[in-house]
N, C-alpha and C. Protein backbone atom coordinates (compact mmCIF):
# COMPACT_ATOMS: atom_id res chain seq x y z
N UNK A 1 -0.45 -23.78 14.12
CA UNK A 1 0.04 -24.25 12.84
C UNK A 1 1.57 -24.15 12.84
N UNK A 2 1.93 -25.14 12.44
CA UNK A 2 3.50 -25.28 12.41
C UNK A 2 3.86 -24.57 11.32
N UNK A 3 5.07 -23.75 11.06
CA UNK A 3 5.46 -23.28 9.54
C UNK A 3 6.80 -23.15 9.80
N UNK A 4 7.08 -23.42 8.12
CA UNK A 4 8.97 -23.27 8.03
C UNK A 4 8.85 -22.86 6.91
N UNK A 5 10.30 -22.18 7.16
CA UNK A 5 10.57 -20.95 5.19
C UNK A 5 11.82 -21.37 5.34
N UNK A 6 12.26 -22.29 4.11
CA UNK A 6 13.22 -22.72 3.54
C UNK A 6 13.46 -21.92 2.06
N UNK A 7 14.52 -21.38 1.55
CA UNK A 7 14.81 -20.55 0.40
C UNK A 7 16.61 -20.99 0.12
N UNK A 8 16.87 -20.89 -1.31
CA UNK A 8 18.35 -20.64 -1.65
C UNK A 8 17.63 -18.90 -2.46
N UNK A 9 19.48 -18.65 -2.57
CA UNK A 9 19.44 -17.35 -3.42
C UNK A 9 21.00 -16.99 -3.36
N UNK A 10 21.52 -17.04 -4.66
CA UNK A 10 22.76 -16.22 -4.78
C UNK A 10 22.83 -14.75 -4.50
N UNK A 11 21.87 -14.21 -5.19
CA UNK A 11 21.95 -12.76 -5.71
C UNK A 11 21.11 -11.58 -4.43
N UNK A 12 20.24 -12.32 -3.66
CA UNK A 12 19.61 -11.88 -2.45
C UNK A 12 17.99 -11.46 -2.67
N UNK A 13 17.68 -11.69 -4.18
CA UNK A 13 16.40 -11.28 -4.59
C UNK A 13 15.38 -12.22 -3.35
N UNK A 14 15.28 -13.39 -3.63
CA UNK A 14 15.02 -14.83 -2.92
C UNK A 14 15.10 -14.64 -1.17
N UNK A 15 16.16 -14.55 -0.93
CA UNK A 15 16.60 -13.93 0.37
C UNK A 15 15.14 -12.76 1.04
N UNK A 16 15.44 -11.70 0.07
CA UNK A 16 14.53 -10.02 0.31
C UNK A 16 12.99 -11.07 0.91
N UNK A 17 12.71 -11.93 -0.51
CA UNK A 17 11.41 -12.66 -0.24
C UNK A 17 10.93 -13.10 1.16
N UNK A 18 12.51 -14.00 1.32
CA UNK A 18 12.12 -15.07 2.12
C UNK A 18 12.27 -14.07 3.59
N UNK A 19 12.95 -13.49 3.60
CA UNK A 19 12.78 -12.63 4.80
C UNK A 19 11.41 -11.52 5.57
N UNK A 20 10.46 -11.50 4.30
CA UNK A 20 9.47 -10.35 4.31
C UNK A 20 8.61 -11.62 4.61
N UNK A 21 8.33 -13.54 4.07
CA UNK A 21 7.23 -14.14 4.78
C UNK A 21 7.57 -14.27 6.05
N UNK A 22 9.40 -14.61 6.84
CA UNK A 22 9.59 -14.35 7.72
C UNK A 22 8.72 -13.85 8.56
N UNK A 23 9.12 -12.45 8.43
CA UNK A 23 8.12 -11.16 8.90
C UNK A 23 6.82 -11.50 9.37
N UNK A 24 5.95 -11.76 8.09
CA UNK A 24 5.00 -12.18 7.79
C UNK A 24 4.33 -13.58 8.86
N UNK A 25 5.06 -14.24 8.95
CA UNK A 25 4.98 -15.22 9.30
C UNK A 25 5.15 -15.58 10.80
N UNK A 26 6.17 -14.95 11.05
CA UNK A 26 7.31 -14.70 12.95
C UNK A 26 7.86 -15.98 12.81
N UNK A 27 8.18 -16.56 11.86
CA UNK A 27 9.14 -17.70 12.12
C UNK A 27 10.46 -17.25 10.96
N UNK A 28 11.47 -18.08 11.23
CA UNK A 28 12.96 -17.68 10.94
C UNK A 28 12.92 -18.64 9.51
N UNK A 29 13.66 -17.44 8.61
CA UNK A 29 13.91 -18.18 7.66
C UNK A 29 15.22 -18.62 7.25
N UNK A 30 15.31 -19.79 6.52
CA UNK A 30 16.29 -20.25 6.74
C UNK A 30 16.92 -20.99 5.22
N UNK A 31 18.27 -20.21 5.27
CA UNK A 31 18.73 -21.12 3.80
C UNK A 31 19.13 -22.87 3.61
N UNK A 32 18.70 -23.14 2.65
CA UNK A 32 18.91 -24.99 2.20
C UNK A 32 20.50 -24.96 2.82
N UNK A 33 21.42 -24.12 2.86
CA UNK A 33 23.22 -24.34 3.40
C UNK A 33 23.14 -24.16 4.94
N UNK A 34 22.51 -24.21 5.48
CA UNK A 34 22.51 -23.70 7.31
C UNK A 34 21.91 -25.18 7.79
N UNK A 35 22.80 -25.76 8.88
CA UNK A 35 22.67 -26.65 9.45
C UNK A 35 20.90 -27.14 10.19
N UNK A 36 20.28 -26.22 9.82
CA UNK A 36 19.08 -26.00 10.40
C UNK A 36 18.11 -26.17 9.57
N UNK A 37 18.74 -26.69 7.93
CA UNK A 37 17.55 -26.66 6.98
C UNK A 37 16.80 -27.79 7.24
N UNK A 38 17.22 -28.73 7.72
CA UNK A 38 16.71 -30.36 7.11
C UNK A 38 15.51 -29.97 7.68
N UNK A 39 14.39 -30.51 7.07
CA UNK A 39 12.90 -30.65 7.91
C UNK A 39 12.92 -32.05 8.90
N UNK A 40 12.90 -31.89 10.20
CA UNK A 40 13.07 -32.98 10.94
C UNK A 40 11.68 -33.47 11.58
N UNK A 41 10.59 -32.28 11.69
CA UNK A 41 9.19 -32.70 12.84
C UNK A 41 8.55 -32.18 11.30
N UNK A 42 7.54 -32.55 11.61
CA UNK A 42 5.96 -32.57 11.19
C UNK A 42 5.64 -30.99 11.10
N UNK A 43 5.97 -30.32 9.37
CA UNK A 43 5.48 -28.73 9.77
C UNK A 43 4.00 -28.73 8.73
N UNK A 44 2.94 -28.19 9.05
CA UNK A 44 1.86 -27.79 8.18
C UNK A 44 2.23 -27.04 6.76
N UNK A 45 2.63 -26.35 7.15
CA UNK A 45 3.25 -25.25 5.71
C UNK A 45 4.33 -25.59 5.62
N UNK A 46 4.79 -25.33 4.26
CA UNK A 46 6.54 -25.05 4.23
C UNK A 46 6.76 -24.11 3.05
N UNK A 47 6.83 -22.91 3.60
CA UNK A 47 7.17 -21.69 2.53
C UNK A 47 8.74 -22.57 2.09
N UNK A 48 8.82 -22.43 0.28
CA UNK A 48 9.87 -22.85 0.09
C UNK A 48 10.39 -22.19 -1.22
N UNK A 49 11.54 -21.32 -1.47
CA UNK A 49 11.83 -20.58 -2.96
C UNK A 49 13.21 -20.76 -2.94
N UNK A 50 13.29 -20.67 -4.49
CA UNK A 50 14.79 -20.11 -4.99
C UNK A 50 14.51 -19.68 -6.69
N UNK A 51 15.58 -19.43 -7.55
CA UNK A 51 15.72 -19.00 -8.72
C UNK A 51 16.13 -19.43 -9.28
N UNK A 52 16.09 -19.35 -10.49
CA UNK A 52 16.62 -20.04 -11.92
C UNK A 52 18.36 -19.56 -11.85
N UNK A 53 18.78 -20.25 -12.46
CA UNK A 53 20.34 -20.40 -12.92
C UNK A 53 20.58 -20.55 -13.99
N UNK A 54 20.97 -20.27 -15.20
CA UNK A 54 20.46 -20.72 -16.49
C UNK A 54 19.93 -21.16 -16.62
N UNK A 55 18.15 -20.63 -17.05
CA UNK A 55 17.62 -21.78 -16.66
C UNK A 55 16.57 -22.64 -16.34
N UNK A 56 17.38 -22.93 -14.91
CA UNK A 56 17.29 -24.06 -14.16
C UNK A 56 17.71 -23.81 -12.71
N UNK A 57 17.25 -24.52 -11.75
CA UNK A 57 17.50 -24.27 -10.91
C UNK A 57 18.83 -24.93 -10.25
N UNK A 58 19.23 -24.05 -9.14
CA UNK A 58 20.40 -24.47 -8.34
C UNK A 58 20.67 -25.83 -8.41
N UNK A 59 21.44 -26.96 -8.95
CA UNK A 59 21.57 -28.27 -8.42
C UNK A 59 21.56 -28.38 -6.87
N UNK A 60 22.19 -27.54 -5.94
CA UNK A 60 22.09 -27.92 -5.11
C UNK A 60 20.91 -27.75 -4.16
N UNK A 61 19.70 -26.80 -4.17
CA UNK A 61 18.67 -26.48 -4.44
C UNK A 61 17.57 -27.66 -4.36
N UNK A 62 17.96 -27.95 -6.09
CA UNK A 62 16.93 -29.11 -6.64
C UNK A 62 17.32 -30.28 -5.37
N UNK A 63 18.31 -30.42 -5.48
CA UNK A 63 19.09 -31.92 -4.30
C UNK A 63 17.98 -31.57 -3.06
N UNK A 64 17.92 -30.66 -2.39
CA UNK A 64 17.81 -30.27 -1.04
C UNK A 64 15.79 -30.53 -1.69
N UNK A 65 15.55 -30.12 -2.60
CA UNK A 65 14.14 -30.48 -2.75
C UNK A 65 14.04 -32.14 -2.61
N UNK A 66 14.65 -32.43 -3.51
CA UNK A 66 14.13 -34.10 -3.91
C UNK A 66 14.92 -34.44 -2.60
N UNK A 67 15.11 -34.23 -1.41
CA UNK A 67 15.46 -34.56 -0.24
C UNK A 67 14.77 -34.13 0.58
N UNK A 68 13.50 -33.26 0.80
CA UNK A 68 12.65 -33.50 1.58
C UNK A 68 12.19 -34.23 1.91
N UNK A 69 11.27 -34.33 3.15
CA UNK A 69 10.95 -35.64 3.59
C UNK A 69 8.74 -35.47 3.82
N UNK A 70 8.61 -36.19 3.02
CA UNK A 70 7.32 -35.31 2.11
C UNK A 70 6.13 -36.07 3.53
N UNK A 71 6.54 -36.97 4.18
CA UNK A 71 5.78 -37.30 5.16
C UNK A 71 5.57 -36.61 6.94
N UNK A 72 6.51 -35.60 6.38
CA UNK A 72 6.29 -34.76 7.34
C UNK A 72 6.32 -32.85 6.75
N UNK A 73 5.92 -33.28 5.51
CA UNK A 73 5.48 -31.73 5.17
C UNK A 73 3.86 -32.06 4.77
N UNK A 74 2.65 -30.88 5.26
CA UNK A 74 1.28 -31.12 4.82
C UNK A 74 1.10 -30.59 3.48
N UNK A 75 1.72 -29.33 3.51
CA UNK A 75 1.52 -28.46 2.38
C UNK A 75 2.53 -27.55 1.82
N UNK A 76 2.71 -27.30 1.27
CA UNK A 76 4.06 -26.02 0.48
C UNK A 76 3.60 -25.03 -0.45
N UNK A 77 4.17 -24.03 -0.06
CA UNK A 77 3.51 -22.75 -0.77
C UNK A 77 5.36 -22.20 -1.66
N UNK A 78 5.23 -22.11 -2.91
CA UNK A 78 6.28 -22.02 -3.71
C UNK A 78 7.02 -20.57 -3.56
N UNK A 79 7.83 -20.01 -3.64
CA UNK A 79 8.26 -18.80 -4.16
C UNK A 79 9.75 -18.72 -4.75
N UNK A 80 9.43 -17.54 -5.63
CA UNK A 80 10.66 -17.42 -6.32
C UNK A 80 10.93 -16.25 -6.78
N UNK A 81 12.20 -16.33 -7.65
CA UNK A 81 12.82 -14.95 -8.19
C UNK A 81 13.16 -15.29 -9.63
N UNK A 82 12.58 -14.65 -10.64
CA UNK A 82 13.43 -14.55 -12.11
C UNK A 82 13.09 -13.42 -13.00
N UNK A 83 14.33 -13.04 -13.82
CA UNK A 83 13.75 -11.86 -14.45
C UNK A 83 13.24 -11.85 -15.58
N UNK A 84 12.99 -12.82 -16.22
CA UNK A 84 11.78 -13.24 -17.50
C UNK A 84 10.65 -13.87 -17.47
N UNK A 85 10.79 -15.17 -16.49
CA UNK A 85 9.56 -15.83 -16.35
C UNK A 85 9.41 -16.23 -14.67
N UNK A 86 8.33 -16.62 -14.91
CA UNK A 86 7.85 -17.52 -13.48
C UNK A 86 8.16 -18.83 -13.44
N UNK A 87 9.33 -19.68 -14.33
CA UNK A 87 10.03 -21.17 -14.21
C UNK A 87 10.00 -21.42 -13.38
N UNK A 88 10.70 -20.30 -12.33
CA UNK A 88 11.25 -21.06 -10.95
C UNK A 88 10.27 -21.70 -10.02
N UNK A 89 8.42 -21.18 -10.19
CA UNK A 89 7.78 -21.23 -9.42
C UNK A 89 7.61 -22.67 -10.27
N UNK A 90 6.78 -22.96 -10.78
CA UNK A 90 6.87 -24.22 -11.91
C UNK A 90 7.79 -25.32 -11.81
N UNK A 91 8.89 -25.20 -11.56
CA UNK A 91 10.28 -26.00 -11.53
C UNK A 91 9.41 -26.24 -10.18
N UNK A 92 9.97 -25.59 -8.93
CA UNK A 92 10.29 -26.21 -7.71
C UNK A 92 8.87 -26.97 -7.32
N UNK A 93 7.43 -26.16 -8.27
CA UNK A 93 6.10 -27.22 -7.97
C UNK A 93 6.31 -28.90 -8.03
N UNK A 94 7.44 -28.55 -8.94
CA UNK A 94 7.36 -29.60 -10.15
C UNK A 94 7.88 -31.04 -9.62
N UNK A 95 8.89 -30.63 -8.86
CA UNK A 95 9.70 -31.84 -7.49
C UNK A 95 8.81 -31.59 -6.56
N UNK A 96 8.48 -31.22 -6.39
CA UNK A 96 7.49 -31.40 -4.95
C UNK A 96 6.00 -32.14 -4.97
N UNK A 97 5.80 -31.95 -6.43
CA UNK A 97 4.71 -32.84 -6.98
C UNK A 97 4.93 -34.53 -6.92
N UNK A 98 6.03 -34.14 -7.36
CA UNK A 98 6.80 -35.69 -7.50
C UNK A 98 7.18 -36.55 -6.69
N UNK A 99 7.21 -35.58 -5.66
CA UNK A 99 7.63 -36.48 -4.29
C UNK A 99 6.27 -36.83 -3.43
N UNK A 100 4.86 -35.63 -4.41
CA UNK A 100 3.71 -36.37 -3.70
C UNK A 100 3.61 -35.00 -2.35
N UNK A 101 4.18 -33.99 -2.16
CA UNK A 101 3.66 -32.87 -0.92
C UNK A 101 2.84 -32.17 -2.06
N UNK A 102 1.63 -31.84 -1.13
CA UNK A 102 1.08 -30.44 -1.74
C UNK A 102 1.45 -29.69 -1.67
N UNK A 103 0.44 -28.91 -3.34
CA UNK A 103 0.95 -27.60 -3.58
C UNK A 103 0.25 -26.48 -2.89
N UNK A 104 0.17 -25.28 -2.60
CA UNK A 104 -0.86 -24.23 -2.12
C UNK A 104 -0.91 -23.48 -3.89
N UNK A 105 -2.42 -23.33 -3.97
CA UNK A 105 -2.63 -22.89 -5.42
C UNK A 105 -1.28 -21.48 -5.58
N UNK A 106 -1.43 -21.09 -4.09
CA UNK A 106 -1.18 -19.60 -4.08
C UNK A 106 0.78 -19.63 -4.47
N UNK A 107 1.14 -18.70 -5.08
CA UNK A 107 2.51 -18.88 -5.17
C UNK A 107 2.90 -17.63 -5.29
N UNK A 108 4.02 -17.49 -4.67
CA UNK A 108 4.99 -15.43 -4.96
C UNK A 108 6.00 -15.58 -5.77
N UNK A 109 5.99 -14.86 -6.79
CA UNK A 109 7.42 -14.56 -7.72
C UNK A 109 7.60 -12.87 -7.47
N UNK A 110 9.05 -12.56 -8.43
CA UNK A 110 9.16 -11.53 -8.42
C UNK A 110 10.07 -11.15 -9.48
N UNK A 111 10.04 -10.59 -10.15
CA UNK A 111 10.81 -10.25 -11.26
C UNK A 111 12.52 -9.59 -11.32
N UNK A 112 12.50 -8.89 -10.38
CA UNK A 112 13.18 -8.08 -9.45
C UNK A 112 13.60 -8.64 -8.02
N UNK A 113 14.61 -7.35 -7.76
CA UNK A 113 14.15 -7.22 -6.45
C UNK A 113 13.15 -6.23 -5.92
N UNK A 114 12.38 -7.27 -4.75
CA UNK A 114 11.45 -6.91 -4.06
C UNK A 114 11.53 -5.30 -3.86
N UNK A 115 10.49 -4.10 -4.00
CA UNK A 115 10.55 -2.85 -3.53
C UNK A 115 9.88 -3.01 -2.08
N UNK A 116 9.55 -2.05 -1.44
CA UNK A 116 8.67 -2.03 -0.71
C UNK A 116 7.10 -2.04 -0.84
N UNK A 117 6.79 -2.40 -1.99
CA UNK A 117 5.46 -2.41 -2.23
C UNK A 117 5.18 -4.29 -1.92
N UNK A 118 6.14 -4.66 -2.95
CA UNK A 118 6.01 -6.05 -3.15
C UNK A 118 6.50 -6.60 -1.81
N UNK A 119 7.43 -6.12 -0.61
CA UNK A 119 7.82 -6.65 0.43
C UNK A 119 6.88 -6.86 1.52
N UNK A 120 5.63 -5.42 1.11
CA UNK A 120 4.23 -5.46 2.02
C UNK A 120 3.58 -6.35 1.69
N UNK A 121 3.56 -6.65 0.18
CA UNK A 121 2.69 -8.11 -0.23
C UNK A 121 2.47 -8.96 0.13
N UNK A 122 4.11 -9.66 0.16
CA UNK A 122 4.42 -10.75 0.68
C UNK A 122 4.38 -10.97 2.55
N UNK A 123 4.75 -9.90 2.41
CA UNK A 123 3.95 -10.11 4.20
C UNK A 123 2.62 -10.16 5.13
N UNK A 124 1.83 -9.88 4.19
CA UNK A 124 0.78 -9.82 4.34
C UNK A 124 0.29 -10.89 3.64
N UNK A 125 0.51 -11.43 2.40
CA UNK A 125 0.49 -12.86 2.27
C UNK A 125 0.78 -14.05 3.04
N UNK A 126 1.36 -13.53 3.71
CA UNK A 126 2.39 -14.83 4.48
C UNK A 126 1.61 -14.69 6.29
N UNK A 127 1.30 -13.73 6.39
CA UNK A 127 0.15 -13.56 7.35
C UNK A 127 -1.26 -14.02 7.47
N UNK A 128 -1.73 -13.82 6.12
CA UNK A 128 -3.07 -14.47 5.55
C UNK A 128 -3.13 -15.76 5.34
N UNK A 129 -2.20 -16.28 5.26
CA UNK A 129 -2.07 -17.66 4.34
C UNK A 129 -1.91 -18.52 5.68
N UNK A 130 -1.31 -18.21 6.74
CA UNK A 130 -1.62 -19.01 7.91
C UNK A 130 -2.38 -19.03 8.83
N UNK A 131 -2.93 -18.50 8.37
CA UNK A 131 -4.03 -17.75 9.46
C UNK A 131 -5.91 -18.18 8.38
N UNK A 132 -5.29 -18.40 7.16
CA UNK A 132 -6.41 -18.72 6.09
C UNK A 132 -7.35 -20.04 6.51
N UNK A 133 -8.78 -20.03 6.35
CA UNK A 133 -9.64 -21.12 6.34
C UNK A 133 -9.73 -22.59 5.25
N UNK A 134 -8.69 -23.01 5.74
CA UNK A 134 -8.00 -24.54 4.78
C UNK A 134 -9.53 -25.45 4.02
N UNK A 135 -10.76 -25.17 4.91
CA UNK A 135 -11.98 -25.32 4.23
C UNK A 135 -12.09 -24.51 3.15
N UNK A 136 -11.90 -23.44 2.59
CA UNK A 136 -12.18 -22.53 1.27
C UNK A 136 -11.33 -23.02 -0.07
N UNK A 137 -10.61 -24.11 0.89
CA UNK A 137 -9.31 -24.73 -0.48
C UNK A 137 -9.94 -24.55 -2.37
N UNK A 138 -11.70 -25.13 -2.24
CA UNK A 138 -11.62 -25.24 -3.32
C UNK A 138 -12.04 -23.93 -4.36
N UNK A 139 -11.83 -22.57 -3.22
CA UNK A 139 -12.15 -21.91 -3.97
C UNK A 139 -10.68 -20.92 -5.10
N UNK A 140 -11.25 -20.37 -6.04
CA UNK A 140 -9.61 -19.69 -7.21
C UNK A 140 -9.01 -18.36 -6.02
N UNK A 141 -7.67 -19.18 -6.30
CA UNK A 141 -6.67 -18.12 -5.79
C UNK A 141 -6.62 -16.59 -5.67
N UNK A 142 -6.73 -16.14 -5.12
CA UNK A 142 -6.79 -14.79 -4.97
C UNK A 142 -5.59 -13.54 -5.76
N UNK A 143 -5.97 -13.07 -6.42
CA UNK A 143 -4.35 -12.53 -7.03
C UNK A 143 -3.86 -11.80 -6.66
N UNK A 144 -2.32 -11.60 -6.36
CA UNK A 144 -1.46 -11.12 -5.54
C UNK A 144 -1.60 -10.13 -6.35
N UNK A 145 -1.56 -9.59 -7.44
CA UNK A 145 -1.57 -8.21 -8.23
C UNK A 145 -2.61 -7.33 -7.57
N UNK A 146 -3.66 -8.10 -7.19
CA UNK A 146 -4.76 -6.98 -6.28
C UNK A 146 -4.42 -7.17 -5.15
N UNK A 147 -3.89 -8.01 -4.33
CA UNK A 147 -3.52 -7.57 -3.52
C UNK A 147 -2.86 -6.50 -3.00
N UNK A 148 -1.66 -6.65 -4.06
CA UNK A 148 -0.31 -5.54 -3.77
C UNK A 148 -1.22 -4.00 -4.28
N UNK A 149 -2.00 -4.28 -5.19
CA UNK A 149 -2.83 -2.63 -5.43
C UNK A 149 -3.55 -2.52 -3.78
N UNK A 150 -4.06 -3.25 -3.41
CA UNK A 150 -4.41 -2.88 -2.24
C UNK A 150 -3.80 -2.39 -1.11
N UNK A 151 -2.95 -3.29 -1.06
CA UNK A 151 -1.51 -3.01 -0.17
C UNK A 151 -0.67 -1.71 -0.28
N UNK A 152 -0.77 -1.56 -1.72
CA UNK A 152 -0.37 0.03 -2.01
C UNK A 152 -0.88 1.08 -1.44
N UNK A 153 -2.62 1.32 -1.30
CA UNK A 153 -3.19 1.88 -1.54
C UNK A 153 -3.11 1.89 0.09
N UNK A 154 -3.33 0.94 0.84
CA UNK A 154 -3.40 1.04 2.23
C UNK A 154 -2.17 1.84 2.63
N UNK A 155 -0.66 1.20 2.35
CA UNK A 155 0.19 2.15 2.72
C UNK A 155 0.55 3.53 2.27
N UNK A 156 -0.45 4.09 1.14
CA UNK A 156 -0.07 5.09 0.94
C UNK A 156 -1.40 6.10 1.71
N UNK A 157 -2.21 5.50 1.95
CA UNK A 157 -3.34 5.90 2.57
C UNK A 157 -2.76 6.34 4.14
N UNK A 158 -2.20 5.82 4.96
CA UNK A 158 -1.24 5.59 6.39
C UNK A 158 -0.33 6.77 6.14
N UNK A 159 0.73 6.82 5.01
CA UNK A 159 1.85 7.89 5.14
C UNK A 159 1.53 9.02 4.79
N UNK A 160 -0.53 9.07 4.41
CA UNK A 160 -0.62 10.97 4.25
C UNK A 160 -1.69 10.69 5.35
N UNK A 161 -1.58 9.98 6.37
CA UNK A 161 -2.59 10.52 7.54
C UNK A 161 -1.12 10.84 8.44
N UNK A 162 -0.31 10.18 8.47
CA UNK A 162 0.76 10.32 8.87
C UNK A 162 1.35 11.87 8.68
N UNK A 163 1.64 12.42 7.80
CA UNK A 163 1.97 13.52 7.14
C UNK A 163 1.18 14.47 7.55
N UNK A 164 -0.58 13.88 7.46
CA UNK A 164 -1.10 15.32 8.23
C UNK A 164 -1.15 15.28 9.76
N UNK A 165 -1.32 14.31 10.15
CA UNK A 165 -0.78 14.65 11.92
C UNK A 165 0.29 15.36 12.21
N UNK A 166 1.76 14.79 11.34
CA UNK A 166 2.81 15.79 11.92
C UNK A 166 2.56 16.65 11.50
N UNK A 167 1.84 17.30 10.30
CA UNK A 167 1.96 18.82 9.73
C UNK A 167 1.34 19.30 10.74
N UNK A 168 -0.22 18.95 11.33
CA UNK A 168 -0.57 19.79 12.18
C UNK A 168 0.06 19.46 13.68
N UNK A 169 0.79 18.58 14.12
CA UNK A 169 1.62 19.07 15.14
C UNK A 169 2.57 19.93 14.94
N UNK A 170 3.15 19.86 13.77
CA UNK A 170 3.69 21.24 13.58
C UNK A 170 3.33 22.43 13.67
N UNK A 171 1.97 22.73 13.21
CA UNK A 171 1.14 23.89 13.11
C UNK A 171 0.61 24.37 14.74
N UNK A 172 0.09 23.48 15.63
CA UNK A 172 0.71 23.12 16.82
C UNK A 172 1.64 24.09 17.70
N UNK A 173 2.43 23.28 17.40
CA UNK A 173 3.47 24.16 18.19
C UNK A 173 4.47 25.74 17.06
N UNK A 174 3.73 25.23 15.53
CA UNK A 174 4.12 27.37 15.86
C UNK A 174 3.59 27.80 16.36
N UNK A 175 2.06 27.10 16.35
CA UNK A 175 0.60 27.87 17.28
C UNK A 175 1.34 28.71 18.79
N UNK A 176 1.92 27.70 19.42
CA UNK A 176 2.21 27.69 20.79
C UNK A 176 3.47 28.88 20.77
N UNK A 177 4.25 28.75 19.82
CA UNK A 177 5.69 29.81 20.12
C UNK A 177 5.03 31.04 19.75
N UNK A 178 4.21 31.47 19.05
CA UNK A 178 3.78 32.65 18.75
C UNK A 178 3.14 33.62 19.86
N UNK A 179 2.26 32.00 20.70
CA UNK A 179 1.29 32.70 22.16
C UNK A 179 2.79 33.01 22.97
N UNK A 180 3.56 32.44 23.11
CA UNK A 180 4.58 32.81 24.04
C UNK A 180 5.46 33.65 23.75
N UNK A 181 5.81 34.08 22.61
CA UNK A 181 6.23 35.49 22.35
C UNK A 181 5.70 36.70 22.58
């Protein structure tokens, strides 16, 4: 499966995102200003976000949307950043509808910037989602809110098995300095 992550972001919220489907993903993400944005071949996915501006989104942003080239994108999965609503995800559906690319039901916002809870999300989203059975299309989106509880729960599950291995390698080797005294 071909995939590309295209994102703007002033403030780096967008950026945090687009770097964790990166991750997620093993392909490079890349801002709408880098000589490398234009979509030139035929990609299956196209992770694509940015944020509101008063608003509204970036003009230059919106430009770089309604300048895709929708016959060589299959599908697009939205993401964004705002700190009141989910517009941005809505907005950028909204040109991309228009130009006729699909949407993926599934979409990432974030209110903030990304913590590390929400950065596991999205990577693990962005793992799932290409790797997902494109036959199940017609079933309801899965919600990222249980996800990320899950995701929580897994990484916090890891850093106290973690915690007790080193404690008892610790315990370990006082074990050991005590026999050798």
């Amino acid at each position: 499966m071909k995939v590309a992550i295209r994102y703007q972001s002033r403030g780096g919220n967008v950026k945090s995102m687009a770097e964790a489907l990166s991750r997620g993903c093993g392909v490079e993400a890349i801002p709408i200003n880098s000589p490398k944005a234009k979509i030139k071949e035929p990609v299956d996915l196209l992770f694509v976000g940015g944020a509101l501006y008063n608003f509204q989104l970036d003009p230059a942003f919106k430009a770089y949307l309604q300048d895709l080239p929708e016959d060589l994108i299959s599908e697009a999965v939205v993401f964004g950043s705002s700190m009141l609503t989910r517009r941005p995800i809505l907005l950028i559906q909204d040109v991309l509808k228009q130009k006729g690319i699909k949407i993926n039901k599934q979409a990432v916002w974030s209110r903030h910037r990304p913590n590390d809870d929400l950065i596991g999300v999205i990577e693990y989203f962005a793992k799932n989602e290409i790797t997902r059975d494109r036959s199940l299309d017609g079933l309801p989106p899965y919600l990222v809110f249980k996800r990320s509880q899950e995701i929580k729960a897994q990484r916090e599950a890891e850093a106290a098995a973690k915690a007790a291995a080193e404690a008892e390698a610790n315990a370990d080797d006082d074990t050991d300095q005590d026999v050798d005294a």
